[in-house]
N, C-alpha and C. Protein backbone atom coordinates (compact mmCIF):
# COMPACT_ATOMS: atom_id res chain seq x y z
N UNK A 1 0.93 -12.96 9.13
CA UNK A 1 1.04 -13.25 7.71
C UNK A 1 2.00 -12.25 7.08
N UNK A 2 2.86 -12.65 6.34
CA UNK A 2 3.75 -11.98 5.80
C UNK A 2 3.48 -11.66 4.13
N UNK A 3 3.74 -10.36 3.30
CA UNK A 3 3.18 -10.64 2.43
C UNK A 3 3.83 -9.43 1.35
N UNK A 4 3.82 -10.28 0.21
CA UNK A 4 4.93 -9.15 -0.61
C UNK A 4 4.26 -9.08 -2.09
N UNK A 5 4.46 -7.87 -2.45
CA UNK A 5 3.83 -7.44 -3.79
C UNK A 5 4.73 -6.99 -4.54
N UNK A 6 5.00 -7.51 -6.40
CA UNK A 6 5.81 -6.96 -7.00
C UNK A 6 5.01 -6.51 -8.52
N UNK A 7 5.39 -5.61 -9.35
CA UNK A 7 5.00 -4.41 -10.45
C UNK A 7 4.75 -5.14 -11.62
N UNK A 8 4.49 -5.23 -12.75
CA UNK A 8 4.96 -5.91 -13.78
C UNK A 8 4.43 -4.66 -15.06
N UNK A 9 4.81 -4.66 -16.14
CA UNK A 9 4.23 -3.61 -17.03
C UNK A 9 3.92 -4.19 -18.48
N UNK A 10 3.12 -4.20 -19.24
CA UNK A 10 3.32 -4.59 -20.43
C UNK A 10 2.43 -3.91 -21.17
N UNK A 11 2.19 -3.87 -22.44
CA UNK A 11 1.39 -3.16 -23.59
C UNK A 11 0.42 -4.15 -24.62
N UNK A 12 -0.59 -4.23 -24.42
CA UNK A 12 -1.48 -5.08 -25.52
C UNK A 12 -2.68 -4.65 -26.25
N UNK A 13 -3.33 -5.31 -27.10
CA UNK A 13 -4.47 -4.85 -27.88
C UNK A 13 -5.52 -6.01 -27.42
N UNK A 14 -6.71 -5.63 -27.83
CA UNK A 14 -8.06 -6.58 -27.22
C UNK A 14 -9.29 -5.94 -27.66
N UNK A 15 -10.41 -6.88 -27.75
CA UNK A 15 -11.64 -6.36 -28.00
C UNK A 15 -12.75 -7.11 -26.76
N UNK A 16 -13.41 -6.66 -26.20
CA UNK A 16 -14.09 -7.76 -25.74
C UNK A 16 -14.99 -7.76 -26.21
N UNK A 17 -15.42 -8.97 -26.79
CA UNK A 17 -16.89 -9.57 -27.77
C UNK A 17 -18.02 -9.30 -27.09
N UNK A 18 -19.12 -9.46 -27.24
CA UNK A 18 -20.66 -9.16 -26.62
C UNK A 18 -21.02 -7.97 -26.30
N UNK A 19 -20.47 -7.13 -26.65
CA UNK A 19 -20.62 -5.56 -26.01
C UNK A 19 -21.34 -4.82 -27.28
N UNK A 20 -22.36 -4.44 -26.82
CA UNK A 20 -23.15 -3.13 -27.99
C UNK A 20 -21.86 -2.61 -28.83
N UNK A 21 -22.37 -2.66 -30.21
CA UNK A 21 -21.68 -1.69 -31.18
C UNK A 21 -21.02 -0.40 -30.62
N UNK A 22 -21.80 0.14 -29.88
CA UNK A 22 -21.80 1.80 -29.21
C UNK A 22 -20.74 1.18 -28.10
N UNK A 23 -20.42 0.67 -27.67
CA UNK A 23 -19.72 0.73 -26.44
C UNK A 23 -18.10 0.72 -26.87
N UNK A 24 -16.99 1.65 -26.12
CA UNK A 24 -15.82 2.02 -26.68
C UNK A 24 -15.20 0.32 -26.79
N UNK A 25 -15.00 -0.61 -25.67
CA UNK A 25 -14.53 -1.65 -25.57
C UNK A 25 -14.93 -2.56 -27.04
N UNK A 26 -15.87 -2.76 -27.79
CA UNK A 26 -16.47 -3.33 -28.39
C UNK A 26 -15.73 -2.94 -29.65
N UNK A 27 -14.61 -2.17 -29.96
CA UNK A 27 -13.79 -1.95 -30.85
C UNK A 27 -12.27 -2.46 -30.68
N UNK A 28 -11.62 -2.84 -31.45
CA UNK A 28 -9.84 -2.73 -31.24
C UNK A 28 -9.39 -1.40 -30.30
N UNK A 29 -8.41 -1.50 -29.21
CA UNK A 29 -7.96 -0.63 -28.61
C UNK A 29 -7.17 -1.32 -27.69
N UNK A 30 -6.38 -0.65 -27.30
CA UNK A 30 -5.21 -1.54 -26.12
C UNK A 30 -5.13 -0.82 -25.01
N UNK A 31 -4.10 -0.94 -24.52
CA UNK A 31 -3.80 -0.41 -23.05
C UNK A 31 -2.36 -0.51 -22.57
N UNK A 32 -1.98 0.64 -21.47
CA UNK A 32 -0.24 0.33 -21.12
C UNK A 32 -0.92 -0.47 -19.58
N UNK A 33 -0.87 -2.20 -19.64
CA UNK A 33 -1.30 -2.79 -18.17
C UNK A 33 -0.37 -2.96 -17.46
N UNK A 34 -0.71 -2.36 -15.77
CA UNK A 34 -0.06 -2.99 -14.86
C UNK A 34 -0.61 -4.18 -13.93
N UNK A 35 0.12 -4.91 -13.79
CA UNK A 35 -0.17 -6.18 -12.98
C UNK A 35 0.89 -6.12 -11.52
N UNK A 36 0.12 -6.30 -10.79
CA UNK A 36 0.61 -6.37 -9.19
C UNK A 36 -0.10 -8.33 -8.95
N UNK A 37 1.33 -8.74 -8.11
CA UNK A 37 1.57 -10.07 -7.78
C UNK A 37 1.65 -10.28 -6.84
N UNK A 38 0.97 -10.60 -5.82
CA UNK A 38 1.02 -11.18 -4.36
C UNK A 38 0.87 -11.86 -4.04
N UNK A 39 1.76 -12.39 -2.90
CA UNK A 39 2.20 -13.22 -2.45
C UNK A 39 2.15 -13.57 -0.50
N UNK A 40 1.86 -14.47 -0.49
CA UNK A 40 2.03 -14.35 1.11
C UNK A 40 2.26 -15.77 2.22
N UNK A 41 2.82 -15.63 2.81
CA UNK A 41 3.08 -16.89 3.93
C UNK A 41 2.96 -16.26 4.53
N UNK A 42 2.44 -17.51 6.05
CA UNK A 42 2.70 -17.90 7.53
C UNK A 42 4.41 -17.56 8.04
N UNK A 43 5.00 -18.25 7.62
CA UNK A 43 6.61 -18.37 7.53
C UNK A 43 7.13 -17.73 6.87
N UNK A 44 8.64 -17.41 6.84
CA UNK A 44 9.38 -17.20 6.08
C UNK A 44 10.27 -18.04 5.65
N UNK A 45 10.88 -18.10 4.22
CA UNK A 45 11.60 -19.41 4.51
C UNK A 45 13.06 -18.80 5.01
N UNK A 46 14.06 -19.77 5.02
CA UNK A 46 15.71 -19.64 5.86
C UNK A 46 15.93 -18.69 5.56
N UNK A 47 15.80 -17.66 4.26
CA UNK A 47 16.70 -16.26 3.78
C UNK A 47 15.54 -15.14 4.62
N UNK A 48 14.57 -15.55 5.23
CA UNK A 48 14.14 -14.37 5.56
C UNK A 48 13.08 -13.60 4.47
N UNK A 49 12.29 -14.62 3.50
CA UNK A 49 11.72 -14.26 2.35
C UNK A 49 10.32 -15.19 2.27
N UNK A 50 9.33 -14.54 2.02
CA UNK A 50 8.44 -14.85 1.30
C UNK A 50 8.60 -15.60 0.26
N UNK A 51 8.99 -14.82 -0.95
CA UNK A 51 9.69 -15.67 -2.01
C UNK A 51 10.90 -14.48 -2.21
N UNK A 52 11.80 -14.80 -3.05
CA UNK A 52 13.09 -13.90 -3.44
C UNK A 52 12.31 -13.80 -4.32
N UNK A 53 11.99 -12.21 -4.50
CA UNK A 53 11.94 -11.33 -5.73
C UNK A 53 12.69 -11.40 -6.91
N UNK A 54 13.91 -12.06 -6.96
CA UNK A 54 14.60 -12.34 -8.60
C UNK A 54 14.00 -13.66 -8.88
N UNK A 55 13.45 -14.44 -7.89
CA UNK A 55 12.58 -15.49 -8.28
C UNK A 55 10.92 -15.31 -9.44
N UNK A 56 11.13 -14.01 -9.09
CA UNK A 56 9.65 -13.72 -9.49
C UNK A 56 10.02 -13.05 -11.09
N UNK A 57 11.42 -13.41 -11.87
CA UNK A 57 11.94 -13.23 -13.05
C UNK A 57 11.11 -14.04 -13.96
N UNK A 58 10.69 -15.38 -13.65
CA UNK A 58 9.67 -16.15 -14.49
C UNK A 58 8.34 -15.51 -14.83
N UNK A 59 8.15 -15.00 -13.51
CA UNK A 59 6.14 -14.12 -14.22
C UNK A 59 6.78 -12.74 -15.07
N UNK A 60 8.00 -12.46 -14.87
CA UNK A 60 8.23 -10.94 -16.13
C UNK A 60 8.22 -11.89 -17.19
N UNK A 61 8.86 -13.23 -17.51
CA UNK A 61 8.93 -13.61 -18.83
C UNK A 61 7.60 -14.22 -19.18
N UNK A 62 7.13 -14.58 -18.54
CA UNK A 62 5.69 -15.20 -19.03
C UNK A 62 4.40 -13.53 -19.72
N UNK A 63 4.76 -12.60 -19.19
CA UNK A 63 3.88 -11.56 -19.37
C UNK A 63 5.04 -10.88 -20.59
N UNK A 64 6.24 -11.14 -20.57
CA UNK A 64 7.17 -10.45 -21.88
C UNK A 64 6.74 -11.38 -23.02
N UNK A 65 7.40 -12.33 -22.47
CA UNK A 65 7.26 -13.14 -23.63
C UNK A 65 5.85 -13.56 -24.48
N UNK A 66 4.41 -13.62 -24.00
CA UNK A 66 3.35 -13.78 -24.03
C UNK A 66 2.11 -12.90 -23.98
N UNK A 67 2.07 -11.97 -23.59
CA UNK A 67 1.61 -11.08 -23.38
C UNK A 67 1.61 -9.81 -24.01
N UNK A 68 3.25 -9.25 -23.82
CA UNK A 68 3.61 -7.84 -24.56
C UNK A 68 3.34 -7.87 -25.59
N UNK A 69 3.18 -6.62 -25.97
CA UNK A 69 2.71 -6.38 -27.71
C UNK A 69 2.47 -7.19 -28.37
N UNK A 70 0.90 -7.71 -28.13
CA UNK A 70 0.12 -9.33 -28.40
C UNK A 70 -1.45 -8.84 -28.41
N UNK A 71 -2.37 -9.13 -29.49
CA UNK A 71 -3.48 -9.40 -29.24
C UNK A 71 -4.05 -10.30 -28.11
N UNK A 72 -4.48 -9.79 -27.36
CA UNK A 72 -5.07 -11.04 -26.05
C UNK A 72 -6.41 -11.69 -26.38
N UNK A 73 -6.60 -11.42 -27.37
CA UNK A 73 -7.99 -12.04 -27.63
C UNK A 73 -7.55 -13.56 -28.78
N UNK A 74 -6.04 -13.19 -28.87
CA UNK A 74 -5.44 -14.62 -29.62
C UNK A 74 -4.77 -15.50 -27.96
N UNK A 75 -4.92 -15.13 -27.18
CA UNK A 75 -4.13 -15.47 -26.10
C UNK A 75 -5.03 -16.27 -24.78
N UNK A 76 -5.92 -15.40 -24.27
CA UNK A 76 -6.71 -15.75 -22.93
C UNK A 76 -7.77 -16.40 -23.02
N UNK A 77 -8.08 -17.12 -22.68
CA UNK A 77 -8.99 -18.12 -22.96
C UNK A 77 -10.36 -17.12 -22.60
N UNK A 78 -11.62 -17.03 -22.96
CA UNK A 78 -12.15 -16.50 -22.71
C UNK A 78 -12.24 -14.65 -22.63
N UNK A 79 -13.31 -13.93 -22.26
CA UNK A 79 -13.21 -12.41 -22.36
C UNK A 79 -11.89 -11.98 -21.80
N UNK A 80 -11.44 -11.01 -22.40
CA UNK A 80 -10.24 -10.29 -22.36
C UNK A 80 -10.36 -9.20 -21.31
N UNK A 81 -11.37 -9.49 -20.46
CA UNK A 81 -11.63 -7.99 -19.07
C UNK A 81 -10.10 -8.17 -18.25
N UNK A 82 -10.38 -7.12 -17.77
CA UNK A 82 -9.28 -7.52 -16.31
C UNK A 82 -9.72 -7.92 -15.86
N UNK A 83 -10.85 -8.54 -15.47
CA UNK A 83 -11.17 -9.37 -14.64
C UNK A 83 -10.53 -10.80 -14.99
N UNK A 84 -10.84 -11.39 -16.14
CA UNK A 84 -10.10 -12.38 -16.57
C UNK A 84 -9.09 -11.98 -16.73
N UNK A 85 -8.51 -11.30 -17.03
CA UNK A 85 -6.52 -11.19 -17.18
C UNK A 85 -6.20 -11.77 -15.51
N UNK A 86 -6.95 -10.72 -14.87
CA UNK A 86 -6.29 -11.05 -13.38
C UNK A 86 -6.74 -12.48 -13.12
N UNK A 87 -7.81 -13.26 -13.68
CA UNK A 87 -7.53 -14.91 -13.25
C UNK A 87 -6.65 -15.28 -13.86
N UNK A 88 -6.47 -15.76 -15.24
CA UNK A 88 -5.55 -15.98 -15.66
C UNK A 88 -3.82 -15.84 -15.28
N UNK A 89 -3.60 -15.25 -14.94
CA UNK A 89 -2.21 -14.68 -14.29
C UNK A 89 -2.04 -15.45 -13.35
N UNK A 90 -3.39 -15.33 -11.92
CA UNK A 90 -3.58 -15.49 -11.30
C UNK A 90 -3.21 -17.38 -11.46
N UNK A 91 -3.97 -17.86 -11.92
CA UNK A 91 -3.80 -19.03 -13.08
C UNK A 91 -1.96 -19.78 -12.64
N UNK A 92 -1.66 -18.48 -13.93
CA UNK A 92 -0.05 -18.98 -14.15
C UNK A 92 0.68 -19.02 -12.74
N UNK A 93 0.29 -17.60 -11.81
CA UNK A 93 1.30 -17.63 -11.16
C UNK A 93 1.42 -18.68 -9.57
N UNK A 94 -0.13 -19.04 -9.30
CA UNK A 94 -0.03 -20.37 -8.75
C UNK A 94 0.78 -21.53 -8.82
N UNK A 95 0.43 -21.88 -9.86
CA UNK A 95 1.22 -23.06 -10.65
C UNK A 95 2.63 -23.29 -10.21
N UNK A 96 3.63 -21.83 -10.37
CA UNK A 96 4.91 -21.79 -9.71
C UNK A 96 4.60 -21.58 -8.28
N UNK A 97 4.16 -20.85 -7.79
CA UNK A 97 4.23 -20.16 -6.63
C UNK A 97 3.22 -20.31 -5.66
N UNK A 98 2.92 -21.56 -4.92
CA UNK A 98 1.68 -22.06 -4.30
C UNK A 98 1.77 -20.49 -3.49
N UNK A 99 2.19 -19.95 -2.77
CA UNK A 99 1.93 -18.57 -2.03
C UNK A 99 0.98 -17.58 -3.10
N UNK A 100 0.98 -17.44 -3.54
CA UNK A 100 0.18 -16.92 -4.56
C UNK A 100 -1.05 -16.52 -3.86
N UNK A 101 -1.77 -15.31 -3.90
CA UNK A 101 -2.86 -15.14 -2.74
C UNK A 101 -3.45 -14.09 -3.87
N UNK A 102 -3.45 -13.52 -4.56
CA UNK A 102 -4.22 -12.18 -5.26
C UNK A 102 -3.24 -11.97 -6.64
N UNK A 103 -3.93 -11.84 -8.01
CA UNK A 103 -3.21 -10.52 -8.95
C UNK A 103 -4.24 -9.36 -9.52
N UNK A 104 -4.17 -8.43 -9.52
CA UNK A 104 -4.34 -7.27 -9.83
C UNK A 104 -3.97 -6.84 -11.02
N UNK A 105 -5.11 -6.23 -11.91
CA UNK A 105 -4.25 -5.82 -13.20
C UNK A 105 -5.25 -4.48 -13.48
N UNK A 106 -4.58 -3.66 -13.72
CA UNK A 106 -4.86 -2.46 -14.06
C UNK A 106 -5.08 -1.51 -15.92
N UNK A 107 -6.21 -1.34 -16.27
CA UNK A 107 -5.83 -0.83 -17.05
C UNK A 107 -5.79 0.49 -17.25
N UNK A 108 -6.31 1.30 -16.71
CA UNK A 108 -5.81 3.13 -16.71
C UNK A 108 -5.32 3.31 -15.07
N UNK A 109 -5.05 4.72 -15.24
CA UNK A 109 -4.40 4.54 -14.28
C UNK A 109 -5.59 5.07 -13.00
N UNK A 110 -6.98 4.53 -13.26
CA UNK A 110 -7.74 4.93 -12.42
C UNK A 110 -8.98 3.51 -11.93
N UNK A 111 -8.38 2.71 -12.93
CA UNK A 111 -9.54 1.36 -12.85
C UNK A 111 -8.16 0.05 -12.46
N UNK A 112 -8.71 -0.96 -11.66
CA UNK A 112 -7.93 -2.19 -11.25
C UNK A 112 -9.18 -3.19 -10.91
N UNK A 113 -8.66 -4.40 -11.02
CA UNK A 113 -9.92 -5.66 -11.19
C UNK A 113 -8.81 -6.84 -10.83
N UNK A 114 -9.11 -7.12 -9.16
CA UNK A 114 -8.00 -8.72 -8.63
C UNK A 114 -8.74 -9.69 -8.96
N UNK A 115 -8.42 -10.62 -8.91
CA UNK A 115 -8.43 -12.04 -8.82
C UNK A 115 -8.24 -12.78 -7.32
N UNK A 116 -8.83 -13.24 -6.39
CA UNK A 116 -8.37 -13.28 -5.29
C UNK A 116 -9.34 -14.75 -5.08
N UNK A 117 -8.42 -16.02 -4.57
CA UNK A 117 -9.92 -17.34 -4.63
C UNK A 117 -10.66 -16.77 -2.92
């Protein structure tokens, strides 16, 4: 199995609903998120690629354009965890990219939550 991972970065705000008053999440606050995208085949196709990485220019615009400096709680269907960010993504980036196998989204630089079916 062959299998390739690429970075993505963006900046947003969120609350997630149901959480005790007392709990930090349960207020407005954002995060600088990273999202990791993987990908993987059996094969390679003719260039010797998984997918071409400038191919993977559509998931920067879907997370620029949609994502960056955006309330996500106007955006994601459901709780705003990384856990759901990483389905969601996970979500979009199927759709293009049947190879699609895992996304990962990070919000400090000590916590990460994939999505993997």
């Amino acid at each position: 199995m062959f299998t390739i991972k690429k970075k993505f970065y963006f900046s947003a705000s969120h609350i997630i609903e149901g959480l005790p008053d007392s709990h930090p999440c349960s207020r407005l606050h954002g995060h600088n998120y990273i999202v990791e995208l993987i990908l993987a085949a059996e094969l390679l196709d003719q260039t010797g690629f998984v997918v071409d990485y400038g191919d993977l220019r559509s998931f920067k615009a879907i997370i620029d354009n949609e994502l960056d400096h955006r309330h996500l709680n106007e955006i994601i269907p459901g709780p705003t965890s990384a856990e759901n960010l990483a389905y969601y993504l996970f979500q979009r980036a199927k759709a293009i990219w049947p190879q699609t196998v895992a996304v990962c989204v990070s919000e400090t630089p000590t916590t990460w939550a994939e999505y993997r079916p």
